[in-house]
Protein backbone atom coordinates (compact mmCIF):
# COMPACT_ATOMS: atom_id res chain seq x y z
CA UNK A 1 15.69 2.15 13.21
CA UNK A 2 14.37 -1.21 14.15
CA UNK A 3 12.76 -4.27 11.60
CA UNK A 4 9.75 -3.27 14.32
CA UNK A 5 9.73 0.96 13.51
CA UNK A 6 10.42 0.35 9.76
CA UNK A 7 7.19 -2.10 9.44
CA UNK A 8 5.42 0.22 11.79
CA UNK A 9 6.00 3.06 9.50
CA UNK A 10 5.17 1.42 6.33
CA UNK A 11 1.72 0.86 7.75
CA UNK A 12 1.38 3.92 8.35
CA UNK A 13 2.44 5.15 5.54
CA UNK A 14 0.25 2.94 3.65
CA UNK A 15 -2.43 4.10 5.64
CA UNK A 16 -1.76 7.85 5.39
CA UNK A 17 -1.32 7.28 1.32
CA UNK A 18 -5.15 5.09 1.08
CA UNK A 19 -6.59 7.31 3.22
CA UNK A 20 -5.45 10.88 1.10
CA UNK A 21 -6.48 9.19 -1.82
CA UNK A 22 -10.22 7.99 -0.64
CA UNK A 23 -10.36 11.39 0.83
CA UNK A 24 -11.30 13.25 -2.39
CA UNK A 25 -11.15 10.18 -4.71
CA UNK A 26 -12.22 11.60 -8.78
CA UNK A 27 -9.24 14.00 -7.94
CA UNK A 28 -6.58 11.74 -6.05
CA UNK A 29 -7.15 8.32 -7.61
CA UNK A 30 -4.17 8.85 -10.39
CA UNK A 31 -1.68 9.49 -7.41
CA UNK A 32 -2.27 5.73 -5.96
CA UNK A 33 -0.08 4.13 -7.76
CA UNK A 34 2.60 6.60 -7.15
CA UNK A 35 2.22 6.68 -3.36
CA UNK A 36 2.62 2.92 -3.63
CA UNK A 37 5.74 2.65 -5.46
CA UNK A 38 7.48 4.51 -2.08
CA UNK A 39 6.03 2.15 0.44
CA UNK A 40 8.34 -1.26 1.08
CA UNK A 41 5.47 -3.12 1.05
CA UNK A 42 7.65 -6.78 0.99
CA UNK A 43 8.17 -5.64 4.70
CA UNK A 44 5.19 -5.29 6.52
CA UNK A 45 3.36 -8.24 7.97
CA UNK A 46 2.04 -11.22 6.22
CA UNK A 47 -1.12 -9.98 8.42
CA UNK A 48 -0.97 -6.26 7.21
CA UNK A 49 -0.52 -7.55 4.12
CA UNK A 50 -3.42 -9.36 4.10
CA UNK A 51 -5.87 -7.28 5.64
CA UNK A 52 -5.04 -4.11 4.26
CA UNK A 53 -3.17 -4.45 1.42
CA UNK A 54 -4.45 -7.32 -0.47
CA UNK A 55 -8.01 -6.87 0.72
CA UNK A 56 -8.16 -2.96 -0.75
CA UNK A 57 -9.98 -2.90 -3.33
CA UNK A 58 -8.29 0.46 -5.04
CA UNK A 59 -4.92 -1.24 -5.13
CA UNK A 60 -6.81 -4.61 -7.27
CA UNK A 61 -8.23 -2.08 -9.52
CA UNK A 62 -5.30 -0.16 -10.79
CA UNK A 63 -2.89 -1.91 -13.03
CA UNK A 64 0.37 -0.42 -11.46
CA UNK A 65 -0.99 -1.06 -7.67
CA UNK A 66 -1.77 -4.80 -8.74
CA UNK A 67 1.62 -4.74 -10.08
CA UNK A 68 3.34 -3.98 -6.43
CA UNK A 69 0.65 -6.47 -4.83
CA UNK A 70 2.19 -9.34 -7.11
CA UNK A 71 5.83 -8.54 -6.35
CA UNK A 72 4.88 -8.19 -2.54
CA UNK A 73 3.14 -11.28 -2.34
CA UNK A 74 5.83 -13.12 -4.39
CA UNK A 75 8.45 -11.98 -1.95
């Protein structure tokens, strides 16, 4: 797999994770932080990265997603 698939499917991934949870959030909110310790996300794009990562507010309100935010952006 390319650098190019393997960011490709991290976003989507990421995506696909954000998206289940906001889908039926009382009930899926707990399973955020869990979805987000499987995505790679030191390997997507410093533009990713900052529009959908950094800018979701879900991930800033969970301790364990803010957790993965600081070792991504310290990467």
């Amino acid at each position: 797999m390319s650098s190019t698939n393997a960011i490709r499917s991290e976003d989507i991934a990421y995506k696909g994770a954000v998206n289940w949870v906001k889908h039926d959030l009382e009930k899926r909110k707990d399973h955020l932080a869990q979805f987000m310790s499987h995505i790679l996300i030191p390997i997507v794009s410093q533009k990713f990265l900052s529009n959908h990562i950094v800018a979701e507010s879900l991930l800033r309100q969970d301790h364990k997603c803010s957790q993965f935010l600081i070792a991504a952006l310290n990467f």
